[in-house]
PDB file of N, CA and C in Angstrom:
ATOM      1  N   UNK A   1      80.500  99.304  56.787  1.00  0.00           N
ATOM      2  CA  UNK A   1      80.257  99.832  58.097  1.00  0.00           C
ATOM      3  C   UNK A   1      81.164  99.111  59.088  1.00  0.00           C
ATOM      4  N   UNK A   2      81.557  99.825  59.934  1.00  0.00           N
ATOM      5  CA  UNK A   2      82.893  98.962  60.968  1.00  0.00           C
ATOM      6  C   UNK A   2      82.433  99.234  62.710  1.00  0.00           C
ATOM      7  N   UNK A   3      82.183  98.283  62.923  1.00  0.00           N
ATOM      8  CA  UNK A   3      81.534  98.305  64.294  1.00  0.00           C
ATOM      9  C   UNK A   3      82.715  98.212  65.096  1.00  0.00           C
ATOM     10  N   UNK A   4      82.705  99.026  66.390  1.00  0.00           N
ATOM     11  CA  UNK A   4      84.247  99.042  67.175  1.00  0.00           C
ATOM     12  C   UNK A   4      84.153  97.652  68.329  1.00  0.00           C
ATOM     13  N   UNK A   5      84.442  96.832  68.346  1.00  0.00           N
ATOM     14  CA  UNK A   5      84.153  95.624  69.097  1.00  0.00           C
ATOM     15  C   UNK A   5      84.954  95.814  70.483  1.00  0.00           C
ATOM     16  N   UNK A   6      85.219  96.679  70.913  1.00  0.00           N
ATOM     17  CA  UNK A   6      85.770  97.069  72.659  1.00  0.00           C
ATOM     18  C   UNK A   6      84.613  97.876  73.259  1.00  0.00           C
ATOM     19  N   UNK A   7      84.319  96.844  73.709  1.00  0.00           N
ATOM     20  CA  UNK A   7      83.464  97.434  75.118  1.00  0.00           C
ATOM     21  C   UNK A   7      83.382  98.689  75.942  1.00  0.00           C
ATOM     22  N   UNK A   8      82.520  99.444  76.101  1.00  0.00           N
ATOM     23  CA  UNK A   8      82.327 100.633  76.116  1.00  0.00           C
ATOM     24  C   UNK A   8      82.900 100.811  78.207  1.00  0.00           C
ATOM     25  N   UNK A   9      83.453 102.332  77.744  1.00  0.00           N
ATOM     26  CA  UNK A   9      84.048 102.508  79.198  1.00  0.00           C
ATOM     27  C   UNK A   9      82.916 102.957  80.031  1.00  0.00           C
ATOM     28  N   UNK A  10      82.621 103.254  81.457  1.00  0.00           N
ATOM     29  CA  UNK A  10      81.805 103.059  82.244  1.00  0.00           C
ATOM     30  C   UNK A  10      82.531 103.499  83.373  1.00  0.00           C
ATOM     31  N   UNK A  11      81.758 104.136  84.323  1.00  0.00           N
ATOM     32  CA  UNK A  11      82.302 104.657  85.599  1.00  0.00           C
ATOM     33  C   UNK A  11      82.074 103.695  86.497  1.00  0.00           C
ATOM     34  N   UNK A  12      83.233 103.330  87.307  1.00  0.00           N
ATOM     35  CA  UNK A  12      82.854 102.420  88.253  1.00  0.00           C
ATOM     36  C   UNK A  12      83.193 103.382  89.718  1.00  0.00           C
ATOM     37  N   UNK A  13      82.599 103.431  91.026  1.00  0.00           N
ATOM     38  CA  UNK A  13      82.980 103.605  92.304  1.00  0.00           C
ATOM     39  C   UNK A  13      82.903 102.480  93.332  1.00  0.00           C
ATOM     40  N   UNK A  14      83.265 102.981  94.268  1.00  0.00           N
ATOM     41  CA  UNK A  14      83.929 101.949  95.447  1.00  0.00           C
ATOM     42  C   UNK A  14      84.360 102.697  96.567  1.00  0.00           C
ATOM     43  N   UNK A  15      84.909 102.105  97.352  1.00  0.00           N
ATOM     44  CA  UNK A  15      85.613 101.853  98.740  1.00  0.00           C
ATOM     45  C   UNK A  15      86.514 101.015  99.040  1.00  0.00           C
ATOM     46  N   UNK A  16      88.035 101.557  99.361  1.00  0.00           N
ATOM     47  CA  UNK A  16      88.860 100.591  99.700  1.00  0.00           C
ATOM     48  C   UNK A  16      89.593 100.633 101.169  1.00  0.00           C
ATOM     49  N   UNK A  17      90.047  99.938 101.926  1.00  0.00           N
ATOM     50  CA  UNK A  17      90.235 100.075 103.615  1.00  0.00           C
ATOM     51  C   UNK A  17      91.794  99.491 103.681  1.00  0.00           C
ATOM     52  N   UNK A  18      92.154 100.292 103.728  1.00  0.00           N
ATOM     53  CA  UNK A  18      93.731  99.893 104.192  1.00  0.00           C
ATOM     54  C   UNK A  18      94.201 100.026 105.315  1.00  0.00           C
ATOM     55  N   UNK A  19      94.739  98.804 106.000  1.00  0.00           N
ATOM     56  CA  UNK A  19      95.205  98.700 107.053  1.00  0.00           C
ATOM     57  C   UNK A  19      93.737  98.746 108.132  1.00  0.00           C
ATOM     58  N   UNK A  20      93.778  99.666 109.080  1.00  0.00           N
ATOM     59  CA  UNK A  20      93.296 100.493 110.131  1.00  0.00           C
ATOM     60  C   UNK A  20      92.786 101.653 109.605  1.00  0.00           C
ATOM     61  N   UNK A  21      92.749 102.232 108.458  1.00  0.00           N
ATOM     62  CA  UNK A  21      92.099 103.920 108.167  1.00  0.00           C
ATOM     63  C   UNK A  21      91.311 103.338 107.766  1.00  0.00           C
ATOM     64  N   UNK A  22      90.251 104.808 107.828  1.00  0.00           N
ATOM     65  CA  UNK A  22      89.073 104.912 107.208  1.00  0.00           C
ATOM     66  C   UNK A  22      88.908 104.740 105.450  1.00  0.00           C
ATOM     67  N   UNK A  23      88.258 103.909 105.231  1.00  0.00           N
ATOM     68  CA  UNK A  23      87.693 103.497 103.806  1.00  0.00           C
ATOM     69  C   UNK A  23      88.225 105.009 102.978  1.00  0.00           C
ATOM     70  N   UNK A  24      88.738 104.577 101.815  1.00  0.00           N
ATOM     71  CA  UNK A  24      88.410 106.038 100.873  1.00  0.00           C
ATOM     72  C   UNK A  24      87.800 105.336  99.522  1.00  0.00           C
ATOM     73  N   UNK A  25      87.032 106.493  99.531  1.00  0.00           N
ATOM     74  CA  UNK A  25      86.438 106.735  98.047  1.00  0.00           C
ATOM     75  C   UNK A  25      86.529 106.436  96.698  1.00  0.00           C
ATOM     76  N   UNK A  26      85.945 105.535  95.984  1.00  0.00           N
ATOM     77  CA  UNK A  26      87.125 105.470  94.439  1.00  0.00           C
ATOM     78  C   UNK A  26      86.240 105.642  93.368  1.00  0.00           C
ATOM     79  N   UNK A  27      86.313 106.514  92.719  1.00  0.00           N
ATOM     80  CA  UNK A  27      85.664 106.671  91.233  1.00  0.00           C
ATOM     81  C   UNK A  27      86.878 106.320  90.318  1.00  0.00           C
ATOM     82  N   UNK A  28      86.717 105.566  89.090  1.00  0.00           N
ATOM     83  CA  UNK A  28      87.722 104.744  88.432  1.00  0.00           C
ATOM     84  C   UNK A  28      87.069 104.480  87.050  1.00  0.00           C
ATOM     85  N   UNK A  29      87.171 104.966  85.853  1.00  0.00           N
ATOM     86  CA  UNK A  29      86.652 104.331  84.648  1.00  0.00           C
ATOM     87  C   UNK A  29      87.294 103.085  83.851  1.00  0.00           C
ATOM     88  N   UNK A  30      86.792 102.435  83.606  1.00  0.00           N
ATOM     89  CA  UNK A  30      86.909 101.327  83.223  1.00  0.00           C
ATOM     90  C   UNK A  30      85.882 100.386  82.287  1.00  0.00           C
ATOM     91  N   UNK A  31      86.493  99.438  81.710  1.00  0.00           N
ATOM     92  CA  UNK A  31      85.696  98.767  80.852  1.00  0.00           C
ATOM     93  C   UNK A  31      85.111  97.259  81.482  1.00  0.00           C
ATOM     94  N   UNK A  32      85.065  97.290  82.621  1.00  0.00           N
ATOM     95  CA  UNK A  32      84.905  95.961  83.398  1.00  0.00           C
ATOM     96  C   UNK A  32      84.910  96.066  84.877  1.00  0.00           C
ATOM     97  N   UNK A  33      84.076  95.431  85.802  1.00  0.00           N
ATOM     98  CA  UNK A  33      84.765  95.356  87.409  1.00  0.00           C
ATOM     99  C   UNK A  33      85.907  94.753  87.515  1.00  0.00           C
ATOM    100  N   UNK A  34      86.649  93.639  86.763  1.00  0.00           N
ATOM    101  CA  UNK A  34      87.367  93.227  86.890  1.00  0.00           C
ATOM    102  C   UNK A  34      88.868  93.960  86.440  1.00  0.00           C
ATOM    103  N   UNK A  35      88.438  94.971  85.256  1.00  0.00           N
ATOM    104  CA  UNK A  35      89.808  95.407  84.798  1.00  0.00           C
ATOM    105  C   UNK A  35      89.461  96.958  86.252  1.00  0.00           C
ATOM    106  N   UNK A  36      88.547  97.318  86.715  1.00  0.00           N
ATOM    107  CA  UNK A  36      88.425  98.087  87.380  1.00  0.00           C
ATOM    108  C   UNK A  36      89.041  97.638  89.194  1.00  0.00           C
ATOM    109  N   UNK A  37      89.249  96.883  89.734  1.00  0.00           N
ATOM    110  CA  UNK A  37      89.881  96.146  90.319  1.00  0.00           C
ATOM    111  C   UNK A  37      91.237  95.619  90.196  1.00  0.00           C
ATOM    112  N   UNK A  38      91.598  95.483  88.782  1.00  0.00           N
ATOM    113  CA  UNK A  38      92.987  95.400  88.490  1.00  0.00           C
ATOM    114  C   UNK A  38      93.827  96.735  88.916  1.00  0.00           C
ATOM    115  N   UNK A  39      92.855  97.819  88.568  1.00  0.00           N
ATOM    116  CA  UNK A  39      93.749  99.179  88.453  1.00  0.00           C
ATOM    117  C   UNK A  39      93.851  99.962  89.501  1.00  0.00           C
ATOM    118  N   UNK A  40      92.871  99.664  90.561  1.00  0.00           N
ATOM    119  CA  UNK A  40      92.762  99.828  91.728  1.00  0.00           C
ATOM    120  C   UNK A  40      93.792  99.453  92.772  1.00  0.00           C
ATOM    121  N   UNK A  41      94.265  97.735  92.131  1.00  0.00           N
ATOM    122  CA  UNK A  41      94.968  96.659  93.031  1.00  0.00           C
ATOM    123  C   UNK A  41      96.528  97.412  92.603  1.00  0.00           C
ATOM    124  N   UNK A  42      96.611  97.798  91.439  1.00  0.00           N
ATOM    125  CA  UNK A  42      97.771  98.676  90.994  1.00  0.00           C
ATOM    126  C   UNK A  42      98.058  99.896  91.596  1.00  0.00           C
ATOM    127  N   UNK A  43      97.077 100.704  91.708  1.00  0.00           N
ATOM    128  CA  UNK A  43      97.902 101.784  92.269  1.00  0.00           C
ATOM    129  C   UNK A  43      97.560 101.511  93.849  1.00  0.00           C
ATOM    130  N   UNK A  44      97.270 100.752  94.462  1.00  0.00           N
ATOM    131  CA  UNK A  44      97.231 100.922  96.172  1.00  0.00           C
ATOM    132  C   UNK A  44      97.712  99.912  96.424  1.00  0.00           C
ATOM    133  N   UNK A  45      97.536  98.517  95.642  1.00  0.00           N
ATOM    134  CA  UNK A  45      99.012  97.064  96.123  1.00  0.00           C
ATOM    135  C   UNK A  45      97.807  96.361  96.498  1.00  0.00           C
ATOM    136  N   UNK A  46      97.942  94.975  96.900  1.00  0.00           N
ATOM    137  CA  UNK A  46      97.239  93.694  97.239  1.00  0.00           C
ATOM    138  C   UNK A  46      97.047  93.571  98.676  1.00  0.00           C
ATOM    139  N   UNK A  47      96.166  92.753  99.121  1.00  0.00           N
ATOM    140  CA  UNK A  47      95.759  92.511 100.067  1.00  0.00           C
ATOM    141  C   UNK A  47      94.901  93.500 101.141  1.00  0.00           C
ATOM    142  N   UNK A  48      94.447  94.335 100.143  1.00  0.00           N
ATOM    143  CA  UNK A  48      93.636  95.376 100.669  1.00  0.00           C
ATOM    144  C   UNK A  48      91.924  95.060 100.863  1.00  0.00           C
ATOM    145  N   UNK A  49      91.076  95.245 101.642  1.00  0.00           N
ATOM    146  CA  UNK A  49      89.658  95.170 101.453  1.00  0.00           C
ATOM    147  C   UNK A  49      88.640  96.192 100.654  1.00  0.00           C
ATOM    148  N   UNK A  50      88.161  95.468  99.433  1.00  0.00           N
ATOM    149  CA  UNK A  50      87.738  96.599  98.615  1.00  0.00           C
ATOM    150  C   UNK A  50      86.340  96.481  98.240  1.00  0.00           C
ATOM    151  N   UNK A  51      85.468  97.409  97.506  1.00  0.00           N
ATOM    152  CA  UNK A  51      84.014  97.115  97.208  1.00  0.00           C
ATOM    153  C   UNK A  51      84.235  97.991  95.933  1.00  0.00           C
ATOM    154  N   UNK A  52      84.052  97.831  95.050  1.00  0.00           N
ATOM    155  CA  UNK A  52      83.774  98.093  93.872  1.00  0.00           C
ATOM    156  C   UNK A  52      82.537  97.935  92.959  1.00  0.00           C
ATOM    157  N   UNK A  53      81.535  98.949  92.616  1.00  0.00           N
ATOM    158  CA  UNK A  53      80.214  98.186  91.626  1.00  0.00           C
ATOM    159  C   UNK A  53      79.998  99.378  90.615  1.00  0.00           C
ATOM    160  N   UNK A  54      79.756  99.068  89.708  1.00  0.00           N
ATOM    161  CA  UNK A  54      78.659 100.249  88.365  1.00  0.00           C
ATOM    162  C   UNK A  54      77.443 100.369  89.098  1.00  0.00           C
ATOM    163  N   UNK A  55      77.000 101.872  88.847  1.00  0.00           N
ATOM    164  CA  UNK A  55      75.567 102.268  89.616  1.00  0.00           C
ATOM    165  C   UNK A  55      74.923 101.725  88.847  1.00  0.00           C
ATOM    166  N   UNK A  56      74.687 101.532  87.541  1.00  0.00           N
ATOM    167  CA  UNK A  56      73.609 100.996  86.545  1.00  0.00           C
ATOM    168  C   UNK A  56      73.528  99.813  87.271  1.00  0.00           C
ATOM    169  N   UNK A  57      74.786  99.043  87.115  1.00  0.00           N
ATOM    170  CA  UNK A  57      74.836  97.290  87.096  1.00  0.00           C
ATOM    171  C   UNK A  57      73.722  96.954  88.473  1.00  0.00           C
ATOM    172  N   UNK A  58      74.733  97.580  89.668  1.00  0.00           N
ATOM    173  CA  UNK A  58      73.269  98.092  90.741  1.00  0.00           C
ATOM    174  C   UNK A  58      72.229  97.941  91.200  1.00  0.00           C
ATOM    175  N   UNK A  59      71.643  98.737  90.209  1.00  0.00           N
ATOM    176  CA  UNK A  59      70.318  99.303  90.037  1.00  0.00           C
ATOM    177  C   UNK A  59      69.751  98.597  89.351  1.00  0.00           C
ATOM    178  N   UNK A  60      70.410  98.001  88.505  1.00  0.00           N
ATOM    179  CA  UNK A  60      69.152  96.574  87.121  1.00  0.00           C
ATOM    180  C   UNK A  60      68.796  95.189  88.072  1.00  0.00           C
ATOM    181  N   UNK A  61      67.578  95.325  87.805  1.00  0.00           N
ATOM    182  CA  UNK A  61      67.024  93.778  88.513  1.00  0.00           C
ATOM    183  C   UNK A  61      67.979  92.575  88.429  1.00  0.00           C
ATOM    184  N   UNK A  62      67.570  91.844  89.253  1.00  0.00           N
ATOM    185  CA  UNK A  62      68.548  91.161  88.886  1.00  0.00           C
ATOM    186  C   UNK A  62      67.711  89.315  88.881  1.00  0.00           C
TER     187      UNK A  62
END
């Protein structure tokens, strides 16, 4: 039996604010907030203000 050891993908959303405009929207799949933030920081560039979370992650007590 062969178990697949990569972490299962997951929808992440957010909000990112560039410059002076209004926040936009981000739905982004990914296997992590962090690789989900990488890919984000890739296609819009650094030094941007961002919020990124999983609705599950969320929503579980904490």
């Amino acid at each position: 039996m062969s178990v697949d050891p990569s972490p299962p993908v997951r929808e992440y959303i957010g909000l990112i604010w560039i410059e002076d405009k209004p926040g936009i929207r981000l739905r982004i799949l990914a296997t992590s907030s962090d690789e989900a933030r990488s890919r984000v920081t890739e296609e819009h560039g650094e030094g941007h203000v961002m919020s990124i979370w999983n609705e599950e992650d969320a929503s579980s007590p904490r």
